[in-house]
Each structure stands twice: as structure tokens, then as C-alpha cells.
PDB file of N, CA and C in Angstrom:
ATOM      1  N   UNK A   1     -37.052  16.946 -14.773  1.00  0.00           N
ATOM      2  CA  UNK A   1     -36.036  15.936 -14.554  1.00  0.00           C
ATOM      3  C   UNK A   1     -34.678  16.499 -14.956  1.00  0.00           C
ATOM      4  N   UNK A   2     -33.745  16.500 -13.736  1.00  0.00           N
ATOM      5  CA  UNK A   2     -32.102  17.247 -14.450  1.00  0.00           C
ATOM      6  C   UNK A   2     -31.535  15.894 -15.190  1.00  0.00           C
ATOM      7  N   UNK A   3     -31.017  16.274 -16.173  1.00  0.00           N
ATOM      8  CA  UNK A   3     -30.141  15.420 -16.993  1.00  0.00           C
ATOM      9  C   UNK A   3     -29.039  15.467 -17.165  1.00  0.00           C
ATOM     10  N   UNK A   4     -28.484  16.618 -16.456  1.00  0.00           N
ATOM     11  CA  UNK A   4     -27.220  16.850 -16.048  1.00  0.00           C
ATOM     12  C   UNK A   4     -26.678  15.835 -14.861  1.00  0.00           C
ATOM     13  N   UNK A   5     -25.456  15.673 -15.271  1.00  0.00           N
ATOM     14  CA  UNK A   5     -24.940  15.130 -14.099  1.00  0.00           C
ATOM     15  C   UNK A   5     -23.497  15.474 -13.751  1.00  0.00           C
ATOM     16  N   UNK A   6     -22.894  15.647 -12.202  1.00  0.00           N
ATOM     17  CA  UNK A   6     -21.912  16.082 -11.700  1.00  0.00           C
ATOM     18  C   UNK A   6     -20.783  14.973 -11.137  1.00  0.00           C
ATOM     19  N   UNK A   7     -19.700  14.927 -11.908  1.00  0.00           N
ATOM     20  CA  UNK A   7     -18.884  13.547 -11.521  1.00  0.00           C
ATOM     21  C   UNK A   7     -17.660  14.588 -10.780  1.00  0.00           C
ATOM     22  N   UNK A   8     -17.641  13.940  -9.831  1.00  0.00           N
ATOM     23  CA  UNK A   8     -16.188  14.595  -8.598  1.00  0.00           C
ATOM     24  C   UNK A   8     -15.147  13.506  -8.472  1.00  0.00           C
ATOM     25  N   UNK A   9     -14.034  14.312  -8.862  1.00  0.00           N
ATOM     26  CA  UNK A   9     -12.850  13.671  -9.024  1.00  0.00           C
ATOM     27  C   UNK A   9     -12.357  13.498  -7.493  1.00  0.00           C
ATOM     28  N   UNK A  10     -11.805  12.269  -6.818  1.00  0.00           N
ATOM     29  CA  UNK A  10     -11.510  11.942  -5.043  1.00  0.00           C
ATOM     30  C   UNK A  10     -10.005  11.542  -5.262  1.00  0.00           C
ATOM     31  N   UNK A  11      -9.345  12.914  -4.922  1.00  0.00           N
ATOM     32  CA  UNK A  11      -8.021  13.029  -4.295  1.00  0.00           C
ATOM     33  C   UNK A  11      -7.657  13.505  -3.458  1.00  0.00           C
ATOM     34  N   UNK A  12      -5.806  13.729  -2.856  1.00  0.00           N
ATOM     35  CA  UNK A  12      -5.525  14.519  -1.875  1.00  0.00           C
ATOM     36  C   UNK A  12      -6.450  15.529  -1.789  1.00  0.00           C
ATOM     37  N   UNK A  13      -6.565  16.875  -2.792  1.00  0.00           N
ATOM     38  CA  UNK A  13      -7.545  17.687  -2.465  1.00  0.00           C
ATOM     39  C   UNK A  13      -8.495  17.747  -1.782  1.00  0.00           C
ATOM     40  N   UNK A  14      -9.137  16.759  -2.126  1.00  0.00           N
ATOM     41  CA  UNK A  14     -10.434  16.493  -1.231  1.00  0.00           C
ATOM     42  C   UNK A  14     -10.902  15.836  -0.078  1.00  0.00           C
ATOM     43  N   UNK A  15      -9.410  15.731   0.724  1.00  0.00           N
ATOM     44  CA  UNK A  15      -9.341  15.003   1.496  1.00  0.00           C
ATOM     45  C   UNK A  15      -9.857  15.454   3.325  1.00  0.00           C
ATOM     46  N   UNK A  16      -9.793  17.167   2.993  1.00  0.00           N
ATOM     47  CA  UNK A  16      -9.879  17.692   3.964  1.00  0.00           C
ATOM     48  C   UNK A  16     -11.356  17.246   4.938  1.00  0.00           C
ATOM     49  N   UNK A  17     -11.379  17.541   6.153  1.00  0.00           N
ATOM     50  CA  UNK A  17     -12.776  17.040   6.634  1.00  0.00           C
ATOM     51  C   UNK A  17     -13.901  17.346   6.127  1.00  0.00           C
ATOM     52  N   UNK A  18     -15.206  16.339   6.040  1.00  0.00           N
ATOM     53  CA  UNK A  18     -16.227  17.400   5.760  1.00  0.00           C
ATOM     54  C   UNK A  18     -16.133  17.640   4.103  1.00  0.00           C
ATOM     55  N   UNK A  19     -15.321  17.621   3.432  1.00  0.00           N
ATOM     56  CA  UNK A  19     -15.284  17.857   1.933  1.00  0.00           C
ATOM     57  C   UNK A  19     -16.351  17.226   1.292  1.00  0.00           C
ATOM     58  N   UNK A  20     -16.116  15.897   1.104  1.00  0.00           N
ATOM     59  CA  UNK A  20     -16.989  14.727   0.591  1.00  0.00           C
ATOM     60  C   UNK A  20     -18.412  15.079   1.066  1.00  0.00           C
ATOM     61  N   UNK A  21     -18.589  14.918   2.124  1.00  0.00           N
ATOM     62  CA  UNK A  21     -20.107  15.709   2.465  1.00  0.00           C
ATOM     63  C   UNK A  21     -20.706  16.417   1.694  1.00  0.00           C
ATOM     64  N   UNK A  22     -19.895  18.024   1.856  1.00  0.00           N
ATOM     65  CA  UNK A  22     -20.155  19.062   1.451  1.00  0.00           C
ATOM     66  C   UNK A  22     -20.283  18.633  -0.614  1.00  0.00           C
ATOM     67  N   UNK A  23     -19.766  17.899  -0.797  1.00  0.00           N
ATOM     68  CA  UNK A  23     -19.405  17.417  -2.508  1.00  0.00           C
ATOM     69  C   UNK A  23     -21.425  16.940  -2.485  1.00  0.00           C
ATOM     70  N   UNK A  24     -21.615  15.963  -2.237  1.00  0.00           N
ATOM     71  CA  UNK A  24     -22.641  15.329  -1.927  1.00  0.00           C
ATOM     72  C   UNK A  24     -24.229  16.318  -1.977  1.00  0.00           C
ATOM     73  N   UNK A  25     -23.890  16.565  -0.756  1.00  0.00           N
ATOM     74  CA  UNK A  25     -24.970  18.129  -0.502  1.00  0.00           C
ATOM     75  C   UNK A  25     -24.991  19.112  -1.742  1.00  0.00           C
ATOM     76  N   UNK A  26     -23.910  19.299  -2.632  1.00  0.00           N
ATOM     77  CA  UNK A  26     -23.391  20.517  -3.637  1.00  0.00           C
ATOM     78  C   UNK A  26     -24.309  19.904  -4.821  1.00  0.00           C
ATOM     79  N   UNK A  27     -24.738  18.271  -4.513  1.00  0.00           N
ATOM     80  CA  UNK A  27     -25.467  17.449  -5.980  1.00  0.00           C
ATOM     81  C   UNK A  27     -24.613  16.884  -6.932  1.00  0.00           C
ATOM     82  N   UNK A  28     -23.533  16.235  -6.770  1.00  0.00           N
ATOM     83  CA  UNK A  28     -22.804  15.437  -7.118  1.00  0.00           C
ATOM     84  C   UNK A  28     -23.300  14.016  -7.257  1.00  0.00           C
ATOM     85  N   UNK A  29     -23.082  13.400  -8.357  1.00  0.00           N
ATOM     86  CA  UNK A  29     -24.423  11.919  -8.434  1.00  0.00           C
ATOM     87  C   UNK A  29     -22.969  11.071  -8.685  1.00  0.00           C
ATOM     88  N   UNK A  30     -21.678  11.363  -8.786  1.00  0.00           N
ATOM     89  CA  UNK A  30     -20.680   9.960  -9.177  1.00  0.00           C
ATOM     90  C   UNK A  30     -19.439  10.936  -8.488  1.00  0.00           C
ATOM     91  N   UNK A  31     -18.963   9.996  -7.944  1.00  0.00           N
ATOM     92  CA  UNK A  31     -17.392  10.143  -7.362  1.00  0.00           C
ATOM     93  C   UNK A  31     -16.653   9.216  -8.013  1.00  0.00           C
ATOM     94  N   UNK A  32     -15.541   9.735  -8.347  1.00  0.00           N
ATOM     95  CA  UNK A  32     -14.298   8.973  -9.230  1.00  0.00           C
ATOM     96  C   UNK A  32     -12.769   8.985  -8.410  1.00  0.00           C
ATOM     97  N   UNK A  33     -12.141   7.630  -8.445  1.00  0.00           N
ATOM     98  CA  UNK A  33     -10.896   7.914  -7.481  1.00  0.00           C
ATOM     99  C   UNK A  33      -9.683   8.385  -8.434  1.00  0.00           C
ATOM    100  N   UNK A  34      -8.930   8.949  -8.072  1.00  0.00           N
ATOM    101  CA  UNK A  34      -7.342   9.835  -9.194  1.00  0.00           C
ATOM    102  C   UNK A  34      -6.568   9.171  -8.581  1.00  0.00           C
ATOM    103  N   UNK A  35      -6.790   7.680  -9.184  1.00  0.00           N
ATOM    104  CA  UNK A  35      -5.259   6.645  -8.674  1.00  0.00           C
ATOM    105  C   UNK A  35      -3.756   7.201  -8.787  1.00  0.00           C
ATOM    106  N   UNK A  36      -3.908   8.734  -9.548  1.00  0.00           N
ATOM    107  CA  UNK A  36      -2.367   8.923  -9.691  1.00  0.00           C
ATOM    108  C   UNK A  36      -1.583   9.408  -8.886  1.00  0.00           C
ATOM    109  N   UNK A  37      -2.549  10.004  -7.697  1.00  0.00           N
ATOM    110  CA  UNK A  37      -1.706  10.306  -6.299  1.00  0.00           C
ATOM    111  C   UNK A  37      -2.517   9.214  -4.931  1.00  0.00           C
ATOM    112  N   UNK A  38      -1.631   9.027  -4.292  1.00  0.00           N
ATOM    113  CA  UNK A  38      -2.054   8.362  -3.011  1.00  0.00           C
ATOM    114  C   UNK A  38      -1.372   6.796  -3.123  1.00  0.00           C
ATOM    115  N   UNK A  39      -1.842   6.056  -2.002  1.00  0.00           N
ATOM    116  CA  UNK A  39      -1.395   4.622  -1.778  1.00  0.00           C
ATOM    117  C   UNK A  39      -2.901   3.953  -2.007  1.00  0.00           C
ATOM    118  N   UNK A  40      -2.510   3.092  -1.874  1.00  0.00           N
ATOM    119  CA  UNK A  40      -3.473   1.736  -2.177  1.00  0.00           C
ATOM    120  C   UNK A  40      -5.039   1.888  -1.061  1.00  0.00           C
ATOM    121  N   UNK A  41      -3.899   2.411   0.411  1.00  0.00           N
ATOM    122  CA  UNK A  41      -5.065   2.199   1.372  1.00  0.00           C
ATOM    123  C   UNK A  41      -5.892   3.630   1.250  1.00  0.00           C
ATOM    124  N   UNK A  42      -5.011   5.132   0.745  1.00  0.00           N
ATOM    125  CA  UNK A  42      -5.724   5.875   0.574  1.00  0.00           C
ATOM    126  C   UNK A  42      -7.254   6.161  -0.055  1.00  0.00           C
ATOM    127  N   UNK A  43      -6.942   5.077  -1.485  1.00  0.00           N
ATOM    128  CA  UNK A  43      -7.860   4.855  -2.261  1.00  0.00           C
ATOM    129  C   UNK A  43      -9.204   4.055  -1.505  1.00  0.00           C
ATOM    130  N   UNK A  44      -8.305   2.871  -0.519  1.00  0.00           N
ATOM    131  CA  UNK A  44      -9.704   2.367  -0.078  1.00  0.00           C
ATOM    132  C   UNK A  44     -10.456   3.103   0.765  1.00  0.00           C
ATOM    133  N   UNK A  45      -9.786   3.860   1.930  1.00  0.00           N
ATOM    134  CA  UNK A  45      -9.993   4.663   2.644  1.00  0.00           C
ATOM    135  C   UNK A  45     -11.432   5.835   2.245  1.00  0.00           C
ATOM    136  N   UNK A  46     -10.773   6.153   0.781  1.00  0.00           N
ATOM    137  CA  UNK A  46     -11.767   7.388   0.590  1.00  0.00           C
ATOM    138  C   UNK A  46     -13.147   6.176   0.006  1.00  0.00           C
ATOM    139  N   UNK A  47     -12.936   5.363  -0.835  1.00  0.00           N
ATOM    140  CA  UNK A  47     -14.217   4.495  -1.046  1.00  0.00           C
ATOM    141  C   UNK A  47     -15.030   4.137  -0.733  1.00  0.00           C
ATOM    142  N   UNK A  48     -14.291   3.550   0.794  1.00  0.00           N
ATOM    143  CA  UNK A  48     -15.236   3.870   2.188  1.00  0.00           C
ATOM    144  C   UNK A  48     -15.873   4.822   2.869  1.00  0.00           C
ATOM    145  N   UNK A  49     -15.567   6.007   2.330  1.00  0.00           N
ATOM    146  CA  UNK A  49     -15.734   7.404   3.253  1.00  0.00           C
ATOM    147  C   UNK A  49     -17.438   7.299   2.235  1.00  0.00           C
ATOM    148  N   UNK A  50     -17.249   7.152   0.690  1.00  0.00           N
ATOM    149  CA  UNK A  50     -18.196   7.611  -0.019  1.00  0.00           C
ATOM    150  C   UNK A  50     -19.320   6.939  -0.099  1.00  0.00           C
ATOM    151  N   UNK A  51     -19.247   5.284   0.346  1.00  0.00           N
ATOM    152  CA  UNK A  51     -20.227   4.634   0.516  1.00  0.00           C
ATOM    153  C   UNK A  51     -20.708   5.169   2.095  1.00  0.00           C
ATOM    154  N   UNK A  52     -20.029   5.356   2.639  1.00  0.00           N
ATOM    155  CA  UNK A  52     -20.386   5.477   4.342  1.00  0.00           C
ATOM    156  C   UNK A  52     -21.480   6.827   4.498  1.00  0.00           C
ATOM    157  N   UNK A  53     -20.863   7.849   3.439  1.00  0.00           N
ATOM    158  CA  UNK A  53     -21.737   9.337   3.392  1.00  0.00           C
ATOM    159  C   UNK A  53     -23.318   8.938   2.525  1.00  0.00           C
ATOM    160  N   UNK A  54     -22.729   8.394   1.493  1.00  0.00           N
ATOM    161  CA  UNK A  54     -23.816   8.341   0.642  1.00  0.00           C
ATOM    162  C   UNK A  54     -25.220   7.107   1.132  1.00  0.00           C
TER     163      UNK A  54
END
């Protein structure tokens, strides 16, 4: 059983196509949003991306 766990920080960076995926596939178990860059809809935008992949 891993007891490790991998939390990915969801900003501009990671915005490129295919990223989030690839985050996912890599074994990432929590995505976190970095309210300190982007707009409001960015944030929802990617929230959606992560429920939609996952």
C-alpha cells in the first residue's frame, strides 16, 4: 500500500494542453488551485478540467 501521496499545484503553468492528464497518469492523488494568479473563471475553468479528467 503507497502512503505517499502527490499534491499538484493548478496554475498558469499547467495550463498547457494535455498537462493535467499527463499530472494524473504521473500518480498525482490531489490537485490544488494557486488563486494567486488567474481570474475567477480561470480557476473554475481548470476545476472543471480536473473533475472532467479524473
Amino acid at each position: 500500500m503507497r502512503r505517499t501521496k502527490i499534491v499538484a499545484t493548478l496554475g498558469p503553468s499547467s495550463d498547457r494542453p494535455g498537462m493535467l492528464k499527463e499530472l494524473l497518469l504521473a500518480g498525482v492523488d490531489v490537485c490544488r488551485l494557486n488563486f494567486s494568479h488567474g481570474s475567477t473563471d480561470d480557476h473554475r475553468r481548470r476545476a472543471q478540467e480536473v473533475r472532467n479528467i479524473a
